[in-house]
Protein backbone atom coordinates (compact mmCIF):
# COMPACT_ATOMS: atom_id res chain seq x y z
CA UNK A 1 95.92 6.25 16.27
CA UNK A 2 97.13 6.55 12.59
CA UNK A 3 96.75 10.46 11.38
CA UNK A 4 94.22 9.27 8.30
CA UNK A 5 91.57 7.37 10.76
CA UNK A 6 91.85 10.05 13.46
CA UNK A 7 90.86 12.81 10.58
CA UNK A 8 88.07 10.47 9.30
CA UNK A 9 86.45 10.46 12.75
CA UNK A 10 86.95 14.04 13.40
CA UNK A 11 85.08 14.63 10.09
CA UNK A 12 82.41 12.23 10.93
CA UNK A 13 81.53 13.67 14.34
CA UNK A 14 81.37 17.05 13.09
CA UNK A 15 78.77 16.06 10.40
CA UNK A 16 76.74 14.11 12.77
CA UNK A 17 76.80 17.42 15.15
CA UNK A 18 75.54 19.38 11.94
CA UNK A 19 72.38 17.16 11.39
CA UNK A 20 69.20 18.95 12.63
CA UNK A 21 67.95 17.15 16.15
CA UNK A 22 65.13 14.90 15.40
CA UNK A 23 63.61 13.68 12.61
CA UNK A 24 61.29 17.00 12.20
CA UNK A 25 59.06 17.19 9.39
CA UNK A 26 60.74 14.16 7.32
CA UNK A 27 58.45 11.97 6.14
CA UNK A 28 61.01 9.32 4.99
CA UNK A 29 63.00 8.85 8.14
CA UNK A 30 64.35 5.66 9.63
CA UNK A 31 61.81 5.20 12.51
CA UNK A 32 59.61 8.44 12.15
CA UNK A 33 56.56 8.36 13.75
CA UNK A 34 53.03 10.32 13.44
CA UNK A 35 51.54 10.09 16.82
CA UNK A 36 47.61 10.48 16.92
CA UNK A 37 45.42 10.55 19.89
CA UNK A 38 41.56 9.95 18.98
CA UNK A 39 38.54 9.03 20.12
CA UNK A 40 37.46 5.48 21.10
CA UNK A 41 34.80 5.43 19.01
CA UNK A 42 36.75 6.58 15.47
CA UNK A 43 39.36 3.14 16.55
CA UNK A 44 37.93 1.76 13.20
CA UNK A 45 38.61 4.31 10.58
CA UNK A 46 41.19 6.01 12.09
CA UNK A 47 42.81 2.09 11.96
CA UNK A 48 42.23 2.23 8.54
CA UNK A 49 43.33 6.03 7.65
CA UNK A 50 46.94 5.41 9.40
CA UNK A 51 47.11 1.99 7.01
CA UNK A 52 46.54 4.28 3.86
CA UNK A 53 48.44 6.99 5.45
CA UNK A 54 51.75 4.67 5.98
CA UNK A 55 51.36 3.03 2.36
CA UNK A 56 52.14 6.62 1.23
CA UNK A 57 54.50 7.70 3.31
CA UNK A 58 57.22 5.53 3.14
CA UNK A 59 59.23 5.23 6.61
CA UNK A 60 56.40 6.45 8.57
CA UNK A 61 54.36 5.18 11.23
CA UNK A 62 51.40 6.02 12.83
CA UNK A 63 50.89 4.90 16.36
CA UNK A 64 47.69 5.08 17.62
CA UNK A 65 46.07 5.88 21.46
CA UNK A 66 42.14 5.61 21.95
CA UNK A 67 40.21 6.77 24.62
CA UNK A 68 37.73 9.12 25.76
CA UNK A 69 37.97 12.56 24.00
CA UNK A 70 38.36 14.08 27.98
CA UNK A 71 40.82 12.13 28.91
CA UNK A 72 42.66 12.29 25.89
CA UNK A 73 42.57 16.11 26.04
CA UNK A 74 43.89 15.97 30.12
CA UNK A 75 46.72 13.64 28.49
CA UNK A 76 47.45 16.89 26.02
CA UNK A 77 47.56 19.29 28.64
CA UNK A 78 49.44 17.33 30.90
CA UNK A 79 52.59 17.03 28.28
CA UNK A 80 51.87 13.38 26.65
CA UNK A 81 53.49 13.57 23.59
CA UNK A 82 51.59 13.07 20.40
CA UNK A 83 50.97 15.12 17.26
CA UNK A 84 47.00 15.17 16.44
CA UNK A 85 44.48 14.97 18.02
CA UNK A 86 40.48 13.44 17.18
CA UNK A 87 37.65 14.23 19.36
CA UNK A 88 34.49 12.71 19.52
CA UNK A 89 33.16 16.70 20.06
CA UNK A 90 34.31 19.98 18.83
CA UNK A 91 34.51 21.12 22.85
CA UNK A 92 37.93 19.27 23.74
CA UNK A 93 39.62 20.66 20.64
CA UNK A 94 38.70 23.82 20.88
CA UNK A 95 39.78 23.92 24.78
CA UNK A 96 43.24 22.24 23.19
CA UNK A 97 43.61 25.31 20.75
CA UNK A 98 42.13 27.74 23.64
CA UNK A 99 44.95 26.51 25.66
CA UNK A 100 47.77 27.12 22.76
CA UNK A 101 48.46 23.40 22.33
CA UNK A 102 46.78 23.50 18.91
CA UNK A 103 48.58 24.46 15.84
CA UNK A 104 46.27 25.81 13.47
CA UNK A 105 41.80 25.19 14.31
CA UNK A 106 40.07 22.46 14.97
CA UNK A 107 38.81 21.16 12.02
CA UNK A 108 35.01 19.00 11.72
CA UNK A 109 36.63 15.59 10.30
CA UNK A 110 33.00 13.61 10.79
CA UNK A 111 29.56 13.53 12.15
CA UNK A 112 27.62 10.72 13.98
CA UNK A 113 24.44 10.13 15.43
CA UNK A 114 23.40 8.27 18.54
CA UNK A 115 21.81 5.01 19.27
CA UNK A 116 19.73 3.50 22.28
CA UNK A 117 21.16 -0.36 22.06
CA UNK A 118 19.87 -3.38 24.46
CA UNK A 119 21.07 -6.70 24.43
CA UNK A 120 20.09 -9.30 21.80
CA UNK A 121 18.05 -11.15 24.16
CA UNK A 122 16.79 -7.73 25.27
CA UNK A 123 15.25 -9.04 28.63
CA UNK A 124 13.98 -5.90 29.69
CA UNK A 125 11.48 -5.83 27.05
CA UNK A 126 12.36 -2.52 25.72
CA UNK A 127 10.27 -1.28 22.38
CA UNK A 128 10.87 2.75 22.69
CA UNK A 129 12.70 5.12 23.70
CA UNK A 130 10.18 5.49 26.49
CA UNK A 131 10.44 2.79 28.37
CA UNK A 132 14.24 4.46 29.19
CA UNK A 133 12.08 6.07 32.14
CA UNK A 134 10.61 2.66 33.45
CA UNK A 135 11.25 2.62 37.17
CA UNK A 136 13.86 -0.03 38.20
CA UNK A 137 15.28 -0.11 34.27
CA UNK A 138 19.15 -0.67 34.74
CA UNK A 139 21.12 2.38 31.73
CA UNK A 140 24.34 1.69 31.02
CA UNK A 141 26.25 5.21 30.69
CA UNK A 142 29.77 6.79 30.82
CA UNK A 143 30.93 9.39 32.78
CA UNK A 144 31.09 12.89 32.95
CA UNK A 145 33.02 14.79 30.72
CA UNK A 146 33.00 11.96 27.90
CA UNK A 147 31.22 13.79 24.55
CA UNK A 148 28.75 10.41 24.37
CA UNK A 149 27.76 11.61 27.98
CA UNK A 150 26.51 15.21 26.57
CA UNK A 151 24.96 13.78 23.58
CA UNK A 152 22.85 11.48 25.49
CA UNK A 153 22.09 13.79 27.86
CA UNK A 154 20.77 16.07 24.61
CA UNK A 155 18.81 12.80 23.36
CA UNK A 156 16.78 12.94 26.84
CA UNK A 157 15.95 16.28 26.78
CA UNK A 158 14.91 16.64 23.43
CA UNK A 159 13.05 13.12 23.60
CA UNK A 160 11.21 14.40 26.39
CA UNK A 161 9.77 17.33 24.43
CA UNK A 162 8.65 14.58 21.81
CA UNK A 163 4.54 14.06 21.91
CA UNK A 164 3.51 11.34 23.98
CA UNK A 165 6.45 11.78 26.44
CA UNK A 166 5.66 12.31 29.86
CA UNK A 167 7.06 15.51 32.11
CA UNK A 168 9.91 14.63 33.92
CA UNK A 169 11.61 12.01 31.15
CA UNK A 170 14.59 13.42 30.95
CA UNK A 171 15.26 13.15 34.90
CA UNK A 172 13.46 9.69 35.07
CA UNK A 173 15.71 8.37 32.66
CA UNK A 174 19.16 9.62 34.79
CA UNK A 175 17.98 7.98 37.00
CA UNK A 176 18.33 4.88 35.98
CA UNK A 177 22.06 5.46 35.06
CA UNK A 178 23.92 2.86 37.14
CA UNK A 179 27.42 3.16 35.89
CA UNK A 180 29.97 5.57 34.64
CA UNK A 181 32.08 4.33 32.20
CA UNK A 182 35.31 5.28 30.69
CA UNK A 183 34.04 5.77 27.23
CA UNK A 184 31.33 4.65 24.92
CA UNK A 185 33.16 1.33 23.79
CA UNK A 186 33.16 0.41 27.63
CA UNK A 187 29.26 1.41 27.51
CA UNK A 188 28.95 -0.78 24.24
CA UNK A 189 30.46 -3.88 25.69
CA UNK A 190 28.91 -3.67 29.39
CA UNK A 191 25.24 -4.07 27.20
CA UNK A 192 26.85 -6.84 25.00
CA UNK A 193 27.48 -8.50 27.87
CA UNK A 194 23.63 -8.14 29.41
CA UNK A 195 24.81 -6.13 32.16
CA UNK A 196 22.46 -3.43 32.02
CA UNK A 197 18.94 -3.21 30.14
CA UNK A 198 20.64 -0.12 27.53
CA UNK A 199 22.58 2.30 26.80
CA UNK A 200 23.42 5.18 23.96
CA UNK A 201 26.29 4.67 21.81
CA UNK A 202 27.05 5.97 18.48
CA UNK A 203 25.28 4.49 15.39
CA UNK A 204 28.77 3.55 14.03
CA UNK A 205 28.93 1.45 17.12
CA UNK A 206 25.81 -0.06 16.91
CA UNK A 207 26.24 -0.76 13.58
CA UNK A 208 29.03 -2.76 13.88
CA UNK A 209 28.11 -4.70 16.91
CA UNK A 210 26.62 -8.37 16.20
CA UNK A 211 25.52 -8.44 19.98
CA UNK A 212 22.89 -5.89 20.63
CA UNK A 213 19.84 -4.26 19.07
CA UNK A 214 18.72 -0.98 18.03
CA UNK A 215 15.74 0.72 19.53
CA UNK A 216 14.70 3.47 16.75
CA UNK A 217 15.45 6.61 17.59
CA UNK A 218 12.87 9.46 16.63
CA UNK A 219 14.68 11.39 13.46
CA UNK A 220 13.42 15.25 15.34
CA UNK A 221 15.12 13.66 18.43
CA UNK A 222 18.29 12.29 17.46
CA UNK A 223 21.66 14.28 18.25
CA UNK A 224 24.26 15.18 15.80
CA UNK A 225 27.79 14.83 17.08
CA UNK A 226 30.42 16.79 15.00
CA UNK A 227 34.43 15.31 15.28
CA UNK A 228 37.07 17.69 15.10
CA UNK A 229 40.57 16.86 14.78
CA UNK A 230 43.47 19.02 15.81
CA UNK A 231 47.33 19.12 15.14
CA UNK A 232 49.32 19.88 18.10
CA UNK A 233 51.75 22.61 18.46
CA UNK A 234 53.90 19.88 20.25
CA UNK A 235 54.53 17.88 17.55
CA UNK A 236 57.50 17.24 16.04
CA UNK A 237 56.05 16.57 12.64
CA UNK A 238 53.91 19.44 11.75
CA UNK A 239 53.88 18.64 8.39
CA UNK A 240 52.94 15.36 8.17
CA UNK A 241 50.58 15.92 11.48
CA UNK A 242 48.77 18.60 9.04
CA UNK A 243 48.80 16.03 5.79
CA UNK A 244 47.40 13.30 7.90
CA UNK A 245 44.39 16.07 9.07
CA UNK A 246 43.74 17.34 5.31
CA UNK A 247 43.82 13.51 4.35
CA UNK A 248 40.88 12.85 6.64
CA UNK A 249 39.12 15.79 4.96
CA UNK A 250 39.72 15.08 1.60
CA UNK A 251 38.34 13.19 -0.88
CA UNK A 252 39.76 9.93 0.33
CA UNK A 253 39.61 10.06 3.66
CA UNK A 254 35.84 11.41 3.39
CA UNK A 255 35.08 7.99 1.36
CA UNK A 256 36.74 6.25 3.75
CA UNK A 257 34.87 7.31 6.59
CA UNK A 258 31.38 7.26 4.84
CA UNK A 259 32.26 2.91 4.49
CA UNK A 260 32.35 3.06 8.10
CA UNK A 261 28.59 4.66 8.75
CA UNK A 262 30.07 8.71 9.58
CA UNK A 263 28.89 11.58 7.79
CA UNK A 264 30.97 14.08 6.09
CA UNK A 265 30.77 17.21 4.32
CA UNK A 266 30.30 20.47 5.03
């Protein structure tokens, strides 16, 4: 090999051996990529936030998992790799900072509130939040663990100390759960589809659902449901998994998320 190329290559090996490993904390890196876990019910804005996100950071992308908050969590624990984090609760990221897989605390991103949705058709003739207890009334619900399965379960109980409730709504009302779903976009679609009588999603899912109905929901009754967010001490872009977490919170991310039906604010 001539002298000149050999010394060219030597030179060119030893820079590539110099660069840092990675593309850490670079937002304008060939093929960089934000990772963010979040829940199933925040797939619409959080859609929308890594669009704006992207547009201004050049050379990044955000790729996106949904799920339940739980199982998202489980994923965290268990080594997936990812860089933030959005729960449907405050409980999953704290146990994700509790755990030292947080960098930095949770932060409250949005707030939701629930809603009891039938079918369109609504064939079991449901009016109220009381018929819930009917005997033989089929509920739609996920499983345990998944945030929308607390919430609801904080709906029943507070329903039941409503006036004009009957003792024992809360338990009459479990037990007409007949399923166990995932998460609340699986709970959402089994109603659209008229396979059970109801079930409680969020109102951002209600809202945007053409296929079911909203039963109104007593204002003393109804639940508030607080979503934190969380960057990962895993991550291999801190800087832009922190950016994309004050983006949320600030002014346009918080404008953003209010077009989509959440609340947010202190």
């Amino acid at each position: 090999m001539d002298k000149p190329i050999a010394a060219v290559l030597i030179v060119l090996v030893a820079a590539a051996c110099a660069l840092p490993s990675g593309t850490r904390g670079d937002p304008n890196a060939a093929g960089a990529t934000l990772t963010v876990l979040a829940a199933a019910s925040l797939r619409l804005p959080v859609e929308e936030a890594a669009r704006r996100f992207e547009a201004s950071h050049p050379g990044l992308i955000v790729r996106l998992s949904f799920a339940s908050s739980t199982a998202l969590r489980v994923q965290i624990e268990q080594g997936a790799p990812a860089d933030v984090f959005l729960s449907a609760d405050t409980a999953n990221p704290d146990a994700i900072a509790a755990g030292g897989f947080g960098d930095g605390a949770p932060i409250v991103v949005a707030r939701n509130s629930l809603a009891i949705v039938v079918p369109l058709a609504n064939p079991a003739l449901i009016d109220s939040p009381q018929d819930l207890a009917r005997p033989g009334l089929t509920l739609i619900a996920a499983g345990d663990g998944v945030p929308i399965t607390s919430y609801a379960r904080q709906l029943f109980d507070n329903l039941g100390r409503e006036p004009g409730y009957p003792d024992g709504y809360s338990a009459a009302v479990l037990a007409n759960v007949v399923s166990g779903e995932d998460d609340v976009r699986a709970v959402l679609a089994k109603v659209e589809l008229g396979e059970g009588d109801a079930g409680v999603v969020y109102a951002t899912d209600a809202r945007v659902s053409s296929r079911v109905r909203s039963i109104p929901i007593p204002v003393s009754a109804n639940v508030v449901a607080s979503y934190a967010g969380v960057a990962l001490e895993a991550s291999r872009r801190p800087r832009e998994a922190a950016a994309f977490l004050a983006w949320l919170v600030g002014p346009e991310g918080r404008v953003m998320l209010t077009e989509f039906g959440f609340e947010t604010g202190p």
